[in-house]
C-alpha atoms as a PDB file:
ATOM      1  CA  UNK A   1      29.276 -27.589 -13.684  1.00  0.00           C
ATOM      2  CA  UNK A   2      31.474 -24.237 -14.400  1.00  0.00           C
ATOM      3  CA  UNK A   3      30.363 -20.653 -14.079  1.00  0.00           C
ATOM      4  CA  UNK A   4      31.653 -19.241 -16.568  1.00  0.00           C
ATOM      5  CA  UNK A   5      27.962 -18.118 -18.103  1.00  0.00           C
ATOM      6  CA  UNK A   6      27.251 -16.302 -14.935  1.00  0.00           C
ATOM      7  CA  UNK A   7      31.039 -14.502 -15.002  1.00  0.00           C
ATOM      8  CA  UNK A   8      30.101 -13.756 -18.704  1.00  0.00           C
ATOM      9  CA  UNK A   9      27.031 -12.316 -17.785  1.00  0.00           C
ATOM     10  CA  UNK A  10      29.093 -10.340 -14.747  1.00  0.00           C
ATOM     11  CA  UNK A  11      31.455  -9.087 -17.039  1.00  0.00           C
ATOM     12  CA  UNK A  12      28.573  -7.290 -19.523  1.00  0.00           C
ATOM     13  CA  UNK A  13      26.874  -5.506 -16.361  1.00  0.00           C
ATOM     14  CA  UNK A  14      30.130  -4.480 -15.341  1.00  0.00           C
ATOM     15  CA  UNK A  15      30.441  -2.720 -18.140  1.00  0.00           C
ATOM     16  CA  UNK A  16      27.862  -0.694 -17.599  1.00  0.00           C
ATOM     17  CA  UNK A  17      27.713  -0.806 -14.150  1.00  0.00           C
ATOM     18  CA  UNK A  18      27.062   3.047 -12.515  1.00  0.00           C
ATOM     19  CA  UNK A  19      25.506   2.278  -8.801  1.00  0.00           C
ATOM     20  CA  UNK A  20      28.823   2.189  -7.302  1.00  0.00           C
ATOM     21  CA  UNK A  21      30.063   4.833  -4.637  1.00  0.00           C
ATOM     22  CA  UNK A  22      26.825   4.207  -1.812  1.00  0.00           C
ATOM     23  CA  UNK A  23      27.449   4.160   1.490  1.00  0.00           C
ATOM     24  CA  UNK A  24      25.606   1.259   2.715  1.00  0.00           C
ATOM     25  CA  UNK A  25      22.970   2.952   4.689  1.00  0.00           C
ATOM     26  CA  UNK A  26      19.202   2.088   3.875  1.00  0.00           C
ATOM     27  CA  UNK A  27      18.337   5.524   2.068  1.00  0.00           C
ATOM     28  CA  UNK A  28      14.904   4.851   3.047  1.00  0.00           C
ATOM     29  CA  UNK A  29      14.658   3.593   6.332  1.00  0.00           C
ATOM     30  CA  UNK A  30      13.483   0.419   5.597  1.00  0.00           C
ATOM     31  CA  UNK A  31      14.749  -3.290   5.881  1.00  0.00           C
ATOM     32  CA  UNK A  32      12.624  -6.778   4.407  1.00  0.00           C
ATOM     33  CA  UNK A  33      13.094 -10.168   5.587  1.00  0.00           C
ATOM     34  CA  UNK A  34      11.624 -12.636   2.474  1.00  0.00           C
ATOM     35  CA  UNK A  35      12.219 -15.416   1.634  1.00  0.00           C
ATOM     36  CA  UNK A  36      14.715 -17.014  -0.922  1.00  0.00           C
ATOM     37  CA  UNK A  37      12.207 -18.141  -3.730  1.00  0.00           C
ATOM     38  CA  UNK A  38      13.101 -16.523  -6.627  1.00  0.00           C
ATOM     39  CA  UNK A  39       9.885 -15.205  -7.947  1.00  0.00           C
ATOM     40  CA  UNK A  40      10.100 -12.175  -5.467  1.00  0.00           C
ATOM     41  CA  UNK A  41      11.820  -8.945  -6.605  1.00  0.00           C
ATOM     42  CA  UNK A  42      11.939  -7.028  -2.962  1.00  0.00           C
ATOM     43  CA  UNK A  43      13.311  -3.482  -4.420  1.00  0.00           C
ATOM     44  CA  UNK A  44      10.742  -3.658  -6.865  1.00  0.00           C
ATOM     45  CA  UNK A  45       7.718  -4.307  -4.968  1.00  0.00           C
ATOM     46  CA  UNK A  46       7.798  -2.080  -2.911  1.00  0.00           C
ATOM     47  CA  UNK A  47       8.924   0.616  -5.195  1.00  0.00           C
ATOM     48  CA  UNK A  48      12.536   1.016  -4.208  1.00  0.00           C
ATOM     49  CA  UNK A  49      15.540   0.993  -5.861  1.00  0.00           C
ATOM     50  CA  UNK A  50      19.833  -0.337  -5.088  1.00  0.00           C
ATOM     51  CA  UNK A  51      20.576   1.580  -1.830  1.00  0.00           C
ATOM     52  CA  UNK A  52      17.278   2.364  -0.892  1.00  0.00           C
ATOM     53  CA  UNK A  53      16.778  -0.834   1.813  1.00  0.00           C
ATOM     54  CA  UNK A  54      18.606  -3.496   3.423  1.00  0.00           C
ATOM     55  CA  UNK A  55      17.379  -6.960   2.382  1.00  0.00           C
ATOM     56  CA  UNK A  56      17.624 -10.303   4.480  1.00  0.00           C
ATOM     57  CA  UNK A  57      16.486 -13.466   3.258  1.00  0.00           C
ATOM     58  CA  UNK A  58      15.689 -16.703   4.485  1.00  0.00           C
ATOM     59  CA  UNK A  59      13.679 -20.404   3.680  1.00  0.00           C
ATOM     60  CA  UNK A  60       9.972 -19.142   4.052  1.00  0.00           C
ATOM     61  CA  UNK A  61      10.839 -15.247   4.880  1.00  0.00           C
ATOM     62  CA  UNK A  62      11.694 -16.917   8.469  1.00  0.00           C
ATOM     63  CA  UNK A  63      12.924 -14.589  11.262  1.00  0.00           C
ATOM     64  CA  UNK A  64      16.473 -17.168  12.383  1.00  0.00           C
ATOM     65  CA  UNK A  65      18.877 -15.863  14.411  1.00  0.00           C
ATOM     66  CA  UNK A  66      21.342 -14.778  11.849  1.00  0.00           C
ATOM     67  CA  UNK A  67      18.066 -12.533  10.396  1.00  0.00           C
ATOM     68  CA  UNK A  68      17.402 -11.196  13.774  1.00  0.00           C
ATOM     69  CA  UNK A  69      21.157  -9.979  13.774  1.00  0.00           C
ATOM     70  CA  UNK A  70      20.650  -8.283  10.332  1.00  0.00           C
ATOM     71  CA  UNK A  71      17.593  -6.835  11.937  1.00  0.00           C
ATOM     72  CA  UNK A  72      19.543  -5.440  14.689  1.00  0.00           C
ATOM     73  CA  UNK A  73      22.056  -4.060  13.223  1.00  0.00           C
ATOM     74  CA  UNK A  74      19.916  -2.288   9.749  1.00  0.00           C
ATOM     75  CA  UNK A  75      17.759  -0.711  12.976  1.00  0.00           C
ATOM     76  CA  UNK A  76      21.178   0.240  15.096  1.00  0.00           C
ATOM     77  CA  UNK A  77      23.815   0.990  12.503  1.00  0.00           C
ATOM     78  CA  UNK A  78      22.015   1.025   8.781  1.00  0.00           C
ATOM     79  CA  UNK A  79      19.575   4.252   9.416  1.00  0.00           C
ATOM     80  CA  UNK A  80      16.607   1.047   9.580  1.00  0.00           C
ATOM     81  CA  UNK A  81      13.112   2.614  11.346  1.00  0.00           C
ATOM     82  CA  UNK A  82      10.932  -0.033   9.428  1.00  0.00           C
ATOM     83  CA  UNK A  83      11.269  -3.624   8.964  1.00  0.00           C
ATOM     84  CA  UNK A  84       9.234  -5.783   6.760  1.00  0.00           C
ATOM     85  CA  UNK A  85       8.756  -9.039   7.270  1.00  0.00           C
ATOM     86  CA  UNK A  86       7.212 -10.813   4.055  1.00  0.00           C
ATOM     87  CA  UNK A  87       6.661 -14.655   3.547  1.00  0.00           C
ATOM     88  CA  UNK A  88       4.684 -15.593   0.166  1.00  0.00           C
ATOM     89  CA  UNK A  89       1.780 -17.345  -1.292  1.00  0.00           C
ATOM     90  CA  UNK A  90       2.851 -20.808  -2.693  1.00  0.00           C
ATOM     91  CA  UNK A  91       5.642 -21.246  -0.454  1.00  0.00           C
ATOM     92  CA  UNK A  92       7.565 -25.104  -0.105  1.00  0.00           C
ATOM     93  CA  UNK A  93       7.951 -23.976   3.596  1.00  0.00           C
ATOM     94  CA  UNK A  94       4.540 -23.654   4.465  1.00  0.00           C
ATOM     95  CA  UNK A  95       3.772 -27.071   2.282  1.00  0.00           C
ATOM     96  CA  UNK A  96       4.657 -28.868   5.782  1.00  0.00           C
ATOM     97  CA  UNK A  97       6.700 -29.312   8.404  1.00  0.00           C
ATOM     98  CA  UNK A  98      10.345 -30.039   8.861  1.00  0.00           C
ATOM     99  CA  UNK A  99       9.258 -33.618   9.302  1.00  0.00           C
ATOM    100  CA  UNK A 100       8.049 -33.929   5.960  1.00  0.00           C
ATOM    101  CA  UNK A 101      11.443 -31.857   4.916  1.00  0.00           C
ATOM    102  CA  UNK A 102      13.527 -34.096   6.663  1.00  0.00           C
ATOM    103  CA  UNK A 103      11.769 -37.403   4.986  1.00  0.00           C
ATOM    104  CA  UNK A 104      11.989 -36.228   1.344  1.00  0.00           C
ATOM    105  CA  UNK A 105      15.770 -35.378   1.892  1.00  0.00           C
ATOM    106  CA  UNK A 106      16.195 -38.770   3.266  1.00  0.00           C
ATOM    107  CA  UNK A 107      14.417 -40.443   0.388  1.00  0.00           C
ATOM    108  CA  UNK A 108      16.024 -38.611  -2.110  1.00  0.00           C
ATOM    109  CA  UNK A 109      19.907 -38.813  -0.404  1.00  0.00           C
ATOM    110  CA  UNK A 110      19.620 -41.304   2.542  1.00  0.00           C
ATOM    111  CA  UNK A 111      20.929 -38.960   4.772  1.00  0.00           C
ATOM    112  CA  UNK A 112      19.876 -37.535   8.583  1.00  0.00           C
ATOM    113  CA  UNK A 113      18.609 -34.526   8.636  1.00  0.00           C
ATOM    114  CA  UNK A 114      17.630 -34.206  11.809  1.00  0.00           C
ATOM    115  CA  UNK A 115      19.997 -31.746  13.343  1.00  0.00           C
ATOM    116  CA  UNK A 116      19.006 -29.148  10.747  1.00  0.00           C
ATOM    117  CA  UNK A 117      16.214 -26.871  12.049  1.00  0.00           C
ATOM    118  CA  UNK A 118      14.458 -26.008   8.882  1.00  0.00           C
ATOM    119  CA  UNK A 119      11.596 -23.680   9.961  1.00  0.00           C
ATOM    120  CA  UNK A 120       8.907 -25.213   7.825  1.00  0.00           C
ATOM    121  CA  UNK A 121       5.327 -24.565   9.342  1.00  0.00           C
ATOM    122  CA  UNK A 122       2.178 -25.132   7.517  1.00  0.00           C
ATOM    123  CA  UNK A 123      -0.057 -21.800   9.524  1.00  0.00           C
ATOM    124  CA  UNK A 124       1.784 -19.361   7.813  1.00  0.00           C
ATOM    125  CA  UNK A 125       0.003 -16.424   9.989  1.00  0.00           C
ATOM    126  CA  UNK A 126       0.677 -17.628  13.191  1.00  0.00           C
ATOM    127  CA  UNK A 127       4.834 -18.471  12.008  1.00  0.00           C
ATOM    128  CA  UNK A 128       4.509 -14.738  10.877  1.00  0.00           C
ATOM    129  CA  UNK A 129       3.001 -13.650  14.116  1.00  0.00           C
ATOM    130  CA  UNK A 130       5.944 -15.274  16.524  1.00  0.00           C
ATOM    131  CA  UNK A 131       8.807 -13.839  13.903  1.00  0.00           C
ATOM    132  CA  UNK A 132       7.206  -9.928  13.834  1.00  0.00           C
ATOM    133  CA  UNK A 133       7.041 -10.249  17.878  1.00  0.00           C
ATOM    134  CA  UNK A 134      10.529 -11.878  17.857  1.00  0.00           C
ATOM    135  CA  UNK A 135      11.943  -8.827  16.190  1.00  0.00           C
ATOM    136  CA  UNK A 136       9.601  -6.371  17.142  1.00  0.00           C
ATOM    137  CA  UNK A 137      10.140  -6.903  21.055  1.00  0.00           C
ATOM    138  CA  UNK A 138      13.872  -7.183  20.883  1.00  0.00           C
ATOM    139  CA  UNK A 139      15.539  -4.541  22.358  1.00  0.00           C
ATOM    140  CA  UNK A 140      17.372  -2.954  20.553  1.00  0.00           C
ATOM    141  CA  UNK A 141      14.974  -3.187  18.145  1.00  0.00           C
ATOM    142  CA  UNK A 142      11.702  -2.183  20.357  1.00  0.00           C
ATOM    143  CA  UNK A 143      11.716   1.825  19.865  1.00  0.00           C
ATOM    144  CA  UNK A 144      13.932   2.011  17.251  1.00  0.00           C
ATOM    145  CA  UNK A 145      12.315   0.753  14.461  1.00  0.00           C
ATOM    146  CA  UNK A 146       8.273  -0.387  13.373  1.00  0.00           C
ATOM    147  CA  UNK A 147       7.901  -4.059  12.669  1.00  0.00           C
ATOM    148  CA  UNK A 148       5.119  -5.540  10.110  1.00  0.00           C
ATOM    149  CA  UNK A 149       4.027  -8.621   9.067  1.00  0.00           C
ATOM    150  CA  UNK A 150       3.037  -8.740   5.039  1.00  0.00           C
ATOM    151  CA  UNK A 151       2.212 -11.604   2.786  1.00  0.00           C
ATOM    152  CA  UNK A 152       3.301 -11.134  -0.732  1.00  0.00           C
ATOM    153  CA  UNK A 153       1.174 -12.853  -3.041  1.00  0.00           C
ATOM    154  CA  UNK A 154       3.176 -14.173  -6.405  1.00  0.00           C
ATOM    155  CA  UNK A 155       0.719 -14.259  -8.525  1.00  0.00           C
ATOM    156  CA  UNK A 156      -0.689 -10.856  -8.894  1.00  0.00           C
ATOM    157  CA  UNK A 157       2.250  -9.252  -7.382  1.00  0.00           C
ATOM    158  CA  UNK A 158       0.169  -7.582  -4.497  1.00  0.00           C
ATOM    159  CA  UNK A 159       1.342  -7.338  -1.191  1.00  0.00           C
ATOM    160  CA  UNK A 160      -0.998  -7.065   1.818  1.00  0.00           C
ATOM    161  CA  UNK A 161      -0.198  -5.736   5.384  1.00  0.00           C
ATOM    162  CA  UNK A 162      -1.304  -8.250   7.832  1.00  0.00           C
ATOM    163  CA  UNK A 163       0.002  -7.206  11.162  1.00  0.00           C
END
């Protein structure tokens, strides 16, 4: 399989391409861990636009270490003071555990998967609990920058502050 439909679709948004020239620094303080599934628009949500936020995603909106680095770094270097942290309604990560994860994969490619940590947990509440005190109580995170825990429902679009 080729790419040349997605360079071809590159090129014409090139073309008229004018959000070049930003700094990199969150515009409006604010940085969202979600998760990869591609029915969630994160600028849009919310109500911000390119440049306004830093944006880290992850299977099931999961805090993993390299996400805890972005977090870091948006609150030390990135102008960050609030950080979102937004798993999803409907989610394949909170379908089971990385048990069941690891058995489909096997089933479908006969290979071990058992060295991959996948962060699949079925209570999505209390996975969002540990990863907004994860971040929140890092420190150099703690005092810099307020951590929340959201669920963003795909269906209607709404998203609800739940810590």
């Amino acid at each position: 399989m080729s790419f040349e439909d997605l360079l071809a679709n590159n090129a014409r948004y090139a073309d008229s391409f004018t959000d070049g020239g930003f700094d990199g620094i969150a515009k409006a303080g604010v940085a969202m861990v979600t998760c990869m599934d591609s029915r969630i628009e994160p600028l849009g949500m919310i109500g911000l636009k390119l440049g306004d936020a830093k944006i880290l995603r992850s299977p099931g909106g999961r805090v993993t270490t390299s996400v805890l680095t972005g977090c870091v770094l948006s609150a030390q270097l990135l102008n960050v003071t609030r950080i979102m942290i937004v798993p999803h309604t409907r989610c394949a990560m909170a379908a089971g555990t990385d048990a069941d994860i690891r058995r489909t994969i096997a089933e479908r490619t006969g290979h071990d998967t058992s060295w991959i940590s996948f962060g699949a947990h079925p209570d999505q509440l209390e996975r969002l609990r540990a990863d907004v005190d994860m971040v929140a109580s890092h420190p150099l995170v703690k005092g810099y920058a307020e951590v929340g825990g959201f669920m963003y429902d795909v269906d209607s679009g709404r998203l609800t502050q739940l810590i």
